[in-house]
N, C-alpha and C. Protein backbone atom coordinates (compact mmCIF):
# COMPACT_ATOMS: atom_id res chain seq x y z
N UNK A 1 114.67 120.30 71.98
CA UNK A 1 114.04 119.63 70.86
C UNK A 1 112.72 120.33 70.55
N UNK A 2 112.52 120.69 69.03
CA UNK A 2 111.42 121.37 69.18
C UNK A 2 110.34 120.62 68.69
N UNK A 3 108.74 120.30 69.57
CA UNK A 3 107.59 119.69 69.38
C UNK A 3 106.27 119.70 68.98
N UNK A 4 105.63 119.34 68.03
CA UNK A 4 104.61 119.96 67.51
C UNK A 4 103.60 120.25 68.39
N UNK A 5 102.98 121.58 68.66
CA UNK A 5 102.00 121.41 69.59
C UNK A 5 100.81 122.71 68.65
N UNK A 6 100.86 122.89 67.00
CA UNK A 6 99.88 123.89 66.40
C UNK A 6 98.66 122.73 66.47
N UNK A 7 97.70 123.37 65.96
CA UNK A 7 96.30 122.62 65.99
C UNK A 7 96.33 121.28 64.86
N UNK A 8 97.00 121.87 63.89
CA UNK A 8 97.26 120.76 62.32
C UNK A 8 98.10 119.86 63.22
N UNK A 9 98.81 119.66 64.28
CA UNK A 9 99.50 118.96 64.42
C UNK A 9 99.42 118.17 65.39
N UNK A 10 97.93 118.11 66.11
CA UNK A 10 97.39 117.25 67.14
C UNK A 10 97.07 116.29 66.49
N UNK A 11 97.26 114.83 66.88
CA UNK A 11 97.24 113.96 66.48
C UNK A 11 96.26 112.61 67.06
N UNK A 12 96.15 113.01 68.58
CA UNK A 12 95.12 112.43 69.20
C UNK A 12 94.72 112.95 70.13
N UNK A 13 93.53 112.72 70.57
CA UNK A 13 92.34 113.21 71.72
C UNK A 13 92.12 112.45 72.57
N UNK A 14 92.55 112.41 73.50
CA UNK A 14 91.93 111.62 74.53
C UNK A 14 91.04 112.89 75.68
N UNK A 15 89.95 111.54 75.48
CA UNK A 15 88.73 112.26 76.11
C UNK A 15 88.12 111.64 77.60
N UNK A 16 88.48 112.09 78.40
CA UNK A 16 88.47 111.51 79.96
C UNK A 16 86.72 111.76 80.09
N UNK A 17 85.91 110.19 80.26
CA UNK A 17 85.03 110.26 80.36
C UNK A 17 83.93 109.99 81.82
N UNK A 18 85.00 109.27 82.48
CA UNK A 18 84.15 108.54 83.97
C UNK A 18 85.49 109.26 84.78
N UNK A 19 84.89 109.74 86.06
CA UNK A 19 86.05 109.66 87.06
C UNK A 19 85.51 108.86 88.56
N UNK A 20 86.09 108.30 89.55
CA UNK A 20 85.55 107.94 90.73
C UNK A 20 86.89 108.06 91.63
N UNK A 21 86.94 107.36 92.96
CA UNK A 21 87.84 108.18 94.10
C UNK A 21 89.94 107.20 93.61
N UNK A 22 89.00 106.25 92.73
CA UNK A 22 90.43 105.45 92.38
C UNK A 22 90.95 105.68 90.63
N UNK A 23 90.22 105.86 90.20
CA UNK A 23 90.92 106.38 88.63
C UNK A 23 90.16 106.88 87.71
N UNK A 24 90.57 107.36 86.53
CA UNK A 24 89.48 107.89 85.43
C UNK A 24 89.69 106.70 84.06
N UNK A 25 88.28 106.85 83.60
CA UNK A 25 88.51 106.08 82.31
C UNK A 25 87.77 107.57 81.07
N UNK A 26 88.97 106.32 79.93
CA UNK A 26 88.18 107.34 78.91
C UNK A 26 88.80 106.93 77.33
N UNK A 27 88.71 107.34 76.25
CA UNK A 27 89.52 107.12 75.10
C UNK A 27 89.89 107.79 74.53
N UNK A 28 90.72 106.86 73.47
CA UNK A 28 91.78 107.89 72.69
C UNK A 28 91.41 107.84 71.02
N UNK A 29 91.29 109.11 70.10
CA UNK A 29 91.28 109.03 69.36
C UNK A 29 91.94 109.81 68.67
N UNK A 30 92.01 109.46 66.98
CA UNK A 30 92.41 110.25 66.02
C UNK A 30 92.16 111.53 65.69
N UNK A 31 92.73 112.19 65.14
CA UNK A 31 92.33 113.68 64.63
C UNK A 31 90.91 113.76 63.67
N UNK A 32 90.33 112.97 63.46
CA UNK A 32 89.12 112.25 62.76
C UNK A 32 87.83 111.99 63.68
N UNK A 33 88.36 111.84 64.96
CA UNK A 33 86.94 111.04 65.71
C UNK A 33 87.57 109.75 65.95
N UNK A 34 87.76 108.94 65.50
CA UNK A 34 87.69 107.33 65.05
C UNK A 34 88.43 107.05 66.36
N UNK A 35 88.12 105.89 67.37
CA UNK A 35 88.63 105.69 68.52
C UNK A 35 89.29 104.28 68.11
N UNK A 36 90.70 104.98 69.03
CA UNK A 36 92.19 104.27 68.93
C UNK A 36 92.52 103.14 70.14
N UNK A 37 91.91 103.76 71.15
CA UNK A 37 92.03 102.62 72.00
C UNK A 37 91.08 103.51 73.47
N UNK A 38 91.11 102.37 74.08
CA UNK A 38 90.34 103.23 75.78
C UNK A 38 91.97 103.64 76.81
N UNK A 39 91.69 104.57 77.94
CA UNK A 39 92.85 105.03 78.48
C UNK A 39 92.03 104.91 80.05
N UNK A 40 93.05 104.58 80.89
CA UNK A 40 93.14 104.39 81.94
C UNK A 40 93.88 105.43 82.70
N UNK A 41 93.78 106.07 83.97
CA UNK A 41 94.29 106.98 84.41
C UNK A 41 94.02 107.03 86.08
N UNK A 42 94.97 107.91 86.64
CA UNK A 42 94.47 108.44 88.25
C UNK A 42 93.46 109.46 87.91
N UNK A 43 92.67 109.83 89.23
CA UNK A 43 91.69 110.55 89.46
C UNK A 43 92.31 112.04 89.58
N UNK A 44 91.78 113.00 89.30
CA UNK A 44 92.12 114.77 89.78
C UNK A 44 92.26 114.71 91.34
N UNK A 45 94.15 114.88 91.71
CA UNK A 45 93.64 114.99 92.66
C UNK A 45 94.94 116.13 92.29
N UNK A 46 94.45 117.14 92.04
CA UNK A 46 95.28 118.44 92.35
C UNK A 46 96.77 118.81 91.59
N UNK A 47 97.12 117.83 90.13
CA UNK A 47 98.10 117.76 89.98
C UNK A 47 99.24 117.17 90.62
N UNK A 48 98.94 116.48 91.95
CA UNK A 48 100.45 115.53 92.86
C UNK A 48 100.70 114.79 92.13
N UNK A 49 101.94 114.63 92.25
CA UNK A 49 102.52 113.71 91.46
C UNK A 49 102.25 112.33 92.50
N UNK A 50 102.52 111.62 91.41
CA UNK A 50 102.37 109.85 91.60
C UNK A 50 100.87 109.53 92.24
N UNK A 51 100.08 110.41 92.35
CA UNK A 51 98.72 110.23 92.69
C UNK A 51 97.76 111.00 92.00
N UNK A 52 97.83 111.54 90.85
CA UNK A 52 96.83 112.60 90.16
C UNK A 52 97.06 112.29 88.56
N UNK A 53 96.02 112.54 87.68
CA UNK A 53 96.69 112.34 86.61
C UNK A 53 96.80 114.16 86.14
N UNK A 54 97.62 114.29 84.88
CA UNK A 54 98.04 115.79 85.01
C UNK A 54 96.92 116.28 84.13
N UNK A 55 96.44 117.63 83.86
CA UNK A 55 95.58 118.91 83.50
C UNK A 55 95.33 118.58 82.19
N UNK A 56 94.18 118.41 82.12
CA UNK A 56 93.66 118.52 80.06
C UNK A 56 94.39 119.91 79.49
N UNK A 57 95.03 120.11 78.12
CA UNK A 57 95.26 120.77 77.44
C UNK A 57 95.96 119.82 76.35
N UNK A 58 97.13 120.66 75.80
CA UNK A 58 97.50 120.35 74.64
C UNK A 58 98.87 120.44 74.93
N UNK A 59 99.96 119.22 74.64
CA UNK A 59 101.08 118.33 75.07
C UNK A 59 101.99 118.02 73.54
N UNK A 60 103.11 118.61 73.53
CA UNK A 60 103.70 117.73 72.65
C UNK A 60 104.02 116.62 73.21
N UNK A 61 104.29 115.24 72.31
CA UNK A 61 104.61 113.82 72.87
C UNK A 61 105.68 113.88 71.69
N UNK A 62 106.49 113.06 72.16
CA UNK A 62 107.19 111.98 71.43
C UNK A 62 107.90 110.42 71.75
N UNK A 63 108.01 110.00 70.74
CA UNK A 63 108.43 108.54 70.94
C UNK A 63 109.63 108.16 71.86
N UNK A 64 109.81 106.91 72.86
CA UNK A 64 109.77 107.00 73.86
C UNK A 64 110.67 105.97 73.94
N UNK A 65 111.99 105.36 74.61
CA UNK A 65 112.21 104.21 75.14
C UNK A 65 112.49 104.04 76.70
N UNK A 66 111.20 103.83 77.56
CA UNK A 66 111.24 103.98 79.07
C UNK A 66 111.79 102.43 79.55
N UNK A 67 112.88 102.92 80.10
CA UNK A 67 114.18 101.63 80.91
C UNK A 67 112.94 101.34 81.87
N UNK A 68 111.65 101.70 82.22
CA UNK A 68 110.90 100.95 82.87
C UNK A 68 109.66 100.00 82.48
N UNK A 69 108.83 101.00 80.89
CA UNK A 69 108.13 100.57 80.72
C UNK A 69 107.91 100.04 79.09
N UNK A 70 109.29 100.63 78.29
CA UNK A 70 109.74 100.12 77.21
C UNK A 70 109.57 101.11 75.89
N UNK A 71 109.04 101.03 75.03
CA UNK A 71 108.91 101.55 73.61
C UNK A 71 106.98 102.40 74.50
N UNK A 72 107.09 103.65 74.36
CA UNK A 72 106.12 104.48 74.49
C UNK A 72 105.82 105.78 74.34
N UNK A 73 105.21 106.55 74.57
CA UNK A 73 104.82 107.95 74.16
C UNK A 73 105.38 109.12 75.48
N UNK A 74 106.19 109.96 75.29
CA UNK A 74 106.65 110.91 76.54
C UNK A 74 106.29 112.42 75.92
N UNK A 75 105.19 112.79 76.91
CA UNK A 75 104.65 113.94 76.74
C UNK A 75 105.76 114.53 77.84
N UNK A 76 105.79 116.10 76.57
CA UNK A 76 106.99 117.18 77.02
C UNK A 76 105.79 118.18 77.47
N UNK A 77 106.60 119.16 78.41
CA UNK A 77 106.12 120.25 78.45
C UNK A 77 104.70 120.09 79.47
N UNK A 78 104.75 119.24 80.46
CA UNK A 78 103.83 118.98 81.42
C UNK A 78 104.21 119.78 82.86
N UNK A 79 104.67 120.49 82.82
CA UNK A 79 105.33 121.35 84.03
C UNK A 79 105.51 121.12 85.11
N UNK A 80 104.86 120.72 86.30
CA UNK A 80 105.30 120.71 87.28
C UNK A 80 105.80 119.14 87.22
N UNK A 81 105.22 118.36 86.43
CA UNK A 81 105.40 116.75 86.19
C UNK A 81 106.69 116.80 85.47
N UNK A 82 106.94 115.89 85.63
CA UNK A 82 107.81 115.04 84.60
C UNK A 82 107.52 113.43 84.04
N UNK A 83 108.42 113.10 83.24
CA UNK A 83 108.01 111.49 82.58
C UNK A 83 106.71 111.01 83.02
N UNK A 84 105.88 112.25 82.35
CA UNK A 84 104.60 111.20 81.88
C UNK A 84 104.28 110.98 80.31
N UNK A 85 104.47 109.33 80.78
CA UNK A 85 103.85 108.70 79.26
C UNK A 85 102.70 108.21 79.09
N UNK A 86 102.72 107.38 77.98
CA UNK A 86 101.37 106.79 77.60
C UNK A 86 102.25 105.57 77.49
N UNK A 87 101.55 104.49 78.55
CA UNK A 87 102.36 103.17 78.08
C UNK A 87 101.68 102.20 78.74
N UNK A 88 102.09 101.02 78.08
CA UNK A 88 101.01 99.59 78.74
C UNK A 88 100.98 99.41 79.52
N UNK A 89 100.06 98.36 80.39
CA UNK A 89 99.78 98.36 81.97
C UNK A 89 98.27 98.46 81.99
N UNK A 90 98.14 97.46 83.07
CA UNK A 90 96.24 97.46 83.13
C UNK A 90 95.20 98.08 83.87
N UNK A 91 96.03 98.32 85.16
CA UNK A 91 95.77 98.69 86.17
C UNK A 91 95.71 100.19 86.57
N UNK A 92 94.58 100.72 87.40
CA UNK A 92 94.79 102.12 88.11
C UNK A 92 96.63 102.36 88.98
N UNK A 93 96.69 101.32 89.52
CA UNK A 93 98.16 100.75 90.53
C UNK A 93 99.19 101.27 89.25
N UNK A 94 99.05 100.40 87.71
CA UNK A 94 100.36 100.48 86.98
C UNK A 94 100.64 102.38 86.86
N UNK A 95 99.40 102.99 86.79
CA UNK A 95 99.53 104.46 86.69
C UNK A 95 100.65 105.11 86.59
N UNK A 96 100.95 105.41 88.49
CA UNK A 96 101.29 106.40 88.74
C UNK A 96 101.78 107.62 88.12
N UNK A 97 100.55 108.29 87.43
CA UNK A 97 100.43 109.47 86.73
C UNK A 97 100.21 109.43 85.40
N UNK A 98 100.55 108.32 84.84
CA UNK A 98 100.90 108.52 83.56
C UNK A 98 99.53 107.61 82.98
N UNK A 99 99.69 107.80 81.53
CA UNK A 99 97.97 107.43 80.67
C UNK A 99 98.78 105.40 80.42
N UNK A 100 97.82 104.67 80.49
CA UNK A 100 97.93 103.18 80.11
C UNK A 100 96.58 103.22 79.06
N UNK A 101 96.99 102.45 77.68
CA UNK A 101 95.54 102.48 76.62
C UNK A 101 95.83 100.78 77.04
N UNK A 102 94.51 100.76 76.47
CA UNK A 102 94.11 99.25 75.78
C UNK A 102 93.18 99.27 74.76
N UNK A 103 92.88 97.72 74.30
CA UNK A 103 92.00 97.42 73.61
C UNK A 103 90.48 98.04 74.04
N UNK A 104 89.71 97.48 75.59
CA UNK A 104 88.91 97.92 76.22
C UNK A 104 89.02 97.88 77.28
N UNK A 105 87.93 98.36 78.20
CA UNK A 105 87.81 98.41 79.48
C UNK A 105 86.72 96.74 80.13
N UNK A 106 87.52 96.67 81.13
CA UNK A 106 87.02 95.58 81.69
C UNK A 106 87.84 94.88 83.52
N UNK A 107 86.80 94.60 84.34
CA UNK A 107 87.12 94.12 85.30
C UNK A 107 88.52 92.54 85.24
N UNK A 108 89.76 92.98 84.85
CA UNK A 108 90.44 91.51 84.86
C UNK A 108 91.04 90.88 85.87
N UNK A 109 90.54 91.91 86.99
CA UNK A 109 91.43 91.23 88.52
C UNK A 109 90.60 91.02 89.59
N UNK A 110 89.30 91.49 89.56
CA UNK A 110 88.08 91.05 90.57
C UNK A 110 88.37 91.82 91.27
N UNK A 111 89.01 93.46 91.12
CA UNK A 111 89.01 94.39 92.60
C UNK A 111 87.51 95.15 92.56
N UNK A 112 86.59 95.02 91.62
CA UNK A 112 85.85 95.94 91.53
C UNK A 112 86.05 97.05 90.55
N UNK A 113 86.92 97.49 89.45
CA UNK A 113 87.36 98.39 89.18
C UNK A 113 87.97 97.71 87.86
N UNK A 114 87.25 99.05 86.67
CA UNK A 114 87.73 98.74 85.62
C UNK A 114 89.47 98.73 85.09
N UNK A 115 89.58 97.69 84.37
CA UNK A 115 91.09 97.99 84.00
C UNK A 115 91.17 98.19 82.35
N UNK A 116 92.38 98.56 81.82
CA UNK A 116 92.59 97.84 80.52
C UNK A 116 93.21 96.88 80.03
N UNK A 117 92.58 96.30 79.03
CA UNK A 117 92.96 95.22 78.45
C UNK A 117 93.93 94.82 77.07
N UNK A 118 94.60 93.85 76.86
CA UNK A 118 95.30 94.01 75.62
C UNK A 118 96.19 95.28 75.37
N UNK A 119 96.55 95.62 76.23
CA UNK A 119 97.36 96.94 76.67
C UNK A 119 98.79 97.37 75.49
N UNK A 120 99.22 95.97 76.21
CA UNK A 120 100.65 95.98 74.97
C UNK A 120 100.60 95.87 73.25
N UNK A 121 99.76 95.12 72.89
CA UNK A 121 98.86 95.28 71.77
C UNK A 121 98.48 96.60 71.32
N UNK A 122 98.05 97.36 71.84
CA UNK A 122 97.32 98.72 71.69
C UNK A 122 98.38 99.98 71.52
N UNK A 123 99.51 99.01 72.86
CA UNK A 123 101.18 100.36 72.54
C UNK A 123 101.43 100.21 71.11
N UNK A 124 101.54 99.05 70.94
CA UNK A 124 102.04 98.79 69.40
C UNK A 124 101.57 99.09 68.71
N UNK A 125 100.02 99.12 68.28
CA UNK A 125 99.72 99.64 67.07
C UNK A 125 99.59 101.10 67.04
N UNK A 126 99.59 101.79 68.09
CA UNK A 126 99.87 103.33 68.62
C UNK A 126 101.16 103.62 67.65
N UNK A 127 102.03 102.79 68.11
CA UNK A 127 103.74 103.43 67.59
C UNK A 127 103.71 102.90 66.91
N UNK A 128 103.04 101.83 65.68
CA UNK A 128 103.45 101.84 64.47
C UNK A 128 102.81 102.96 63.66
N UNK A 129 102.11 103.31 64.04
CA UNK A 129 100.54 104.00 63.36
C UNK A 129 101.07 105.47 63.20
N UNK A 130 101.70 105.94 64.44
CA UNK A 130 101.98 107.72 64.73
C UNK A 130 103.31 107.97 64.40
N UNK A 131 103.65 109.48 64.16
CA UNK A 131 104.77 109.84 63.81
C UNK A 131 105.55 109.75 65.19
N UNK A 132 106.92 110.06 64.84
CA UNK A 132 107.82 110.39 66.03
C UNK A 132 107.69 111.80 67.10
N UNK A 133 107.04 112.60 66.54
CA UNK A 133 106.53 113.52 66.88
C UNK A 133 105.14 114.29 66.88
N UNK A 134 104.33 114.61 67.50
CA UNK A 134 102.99 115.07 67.54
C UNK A 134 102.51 115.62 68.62
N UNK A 135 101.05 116.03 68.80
CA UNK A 135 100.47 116.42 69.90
C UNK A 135 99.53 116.20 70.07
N UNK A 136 98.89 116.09 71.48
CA UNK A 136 97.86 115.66 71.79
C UNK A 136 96.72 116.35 72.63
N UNK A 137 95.67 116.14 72.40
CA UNK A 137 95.11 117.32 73.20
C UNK A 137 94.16 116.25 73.95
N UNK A 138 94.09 116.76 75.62
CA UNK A 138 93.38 116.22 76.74
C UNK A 138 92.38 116.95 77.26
N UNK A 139 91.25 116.37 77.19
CA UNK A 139 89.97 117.06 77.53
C UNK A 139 89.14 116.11 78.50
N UNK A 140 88.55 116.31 79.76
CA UNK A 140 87.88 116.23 80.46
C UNK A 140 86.33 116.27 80.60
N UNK A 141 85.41 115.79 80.08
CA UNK A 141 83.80 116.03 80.14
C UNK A 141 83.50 116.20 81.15
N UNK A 142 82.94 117.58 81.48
CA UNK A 142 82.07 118.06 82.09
C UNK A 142 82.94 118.60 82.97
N UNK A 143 84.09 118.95 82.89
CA UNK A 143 85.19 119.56 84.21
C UNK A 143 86.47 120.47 83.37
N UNK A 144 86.97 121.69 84.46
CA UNK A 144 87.75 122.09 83.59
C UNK A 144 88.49 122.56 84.71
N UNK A 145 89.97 121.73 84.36
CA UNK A 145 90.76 121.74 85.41
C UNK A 145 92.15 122.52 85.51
N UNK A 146 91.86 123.42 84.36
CA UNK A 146 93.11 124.40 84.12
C UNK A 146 92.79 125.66 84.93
């Protein structure tokens, strides 16, 4: 299947802004600036799977129906990974590898540790909003992990 991944054809940015020893936070926006929702993630830990989240660059995605986590976004072309999406879930725990947006960030379980919120809300207006196909580009502040 072939996926948009030219520059005209990035569609959102997510910009990984906090990291600590249990996950990264950060948000997602439009090809504009204009922020789409906040993203939740694992910490760099080396690319492992089910414990790392994967390398900033530039990802084709497309639209998604995960028998686990439902109607979501499946970025192709992540290499050593596989099935990582972008899909609801609040938690660092719901992760394993893959990006969860919400509305915002906020403590909703008393572990100490930010989660997201309004999660499923945020899938939805994601996939009504975006094409079936696009790309996304992942960037890291202040780290460069390629």
């Amino acid at each position: 299947m072939q996926v948009p991944t030219k520059k005209d054809e990035i569609r959102l940015h997510l910009i990984r802004e906090k990291e600590d020893a249990w996950q990264t936070t950060g948000r997602l926006e439009d090809r504009n600036g204009v922020e789409l929702a906040k993203t939740l993630e694992l910490p760099w830990r080396n690319n492992e799977r089910n414990i790392s989240r994967i390398p900033g660059g530039i990802y084709p995605v497309i639209k998604h129906v995960s028998p686990k986590f439902g109607q979501s976004f499946w970025l192709q072309d992540t290499g050593i990974r596989s099935q990582i999406l972008i899909h609801a879930g609040n938690y660092h725990r719901d992760t394993h590898g893959c990006i969860l947006v919400g509305e915002g960030l906020k403590d909703i379980d008393g572990d100490g540790h930010l989660d997201v919120y309004n999660s499923r809300n945020t899938i939805d207006k994601l996939l009504r909003a975006l094409p079936r196909k696009f790309a996304i580009k992942i960037t890291t502040i202040g780290r460069d992990e390629v």
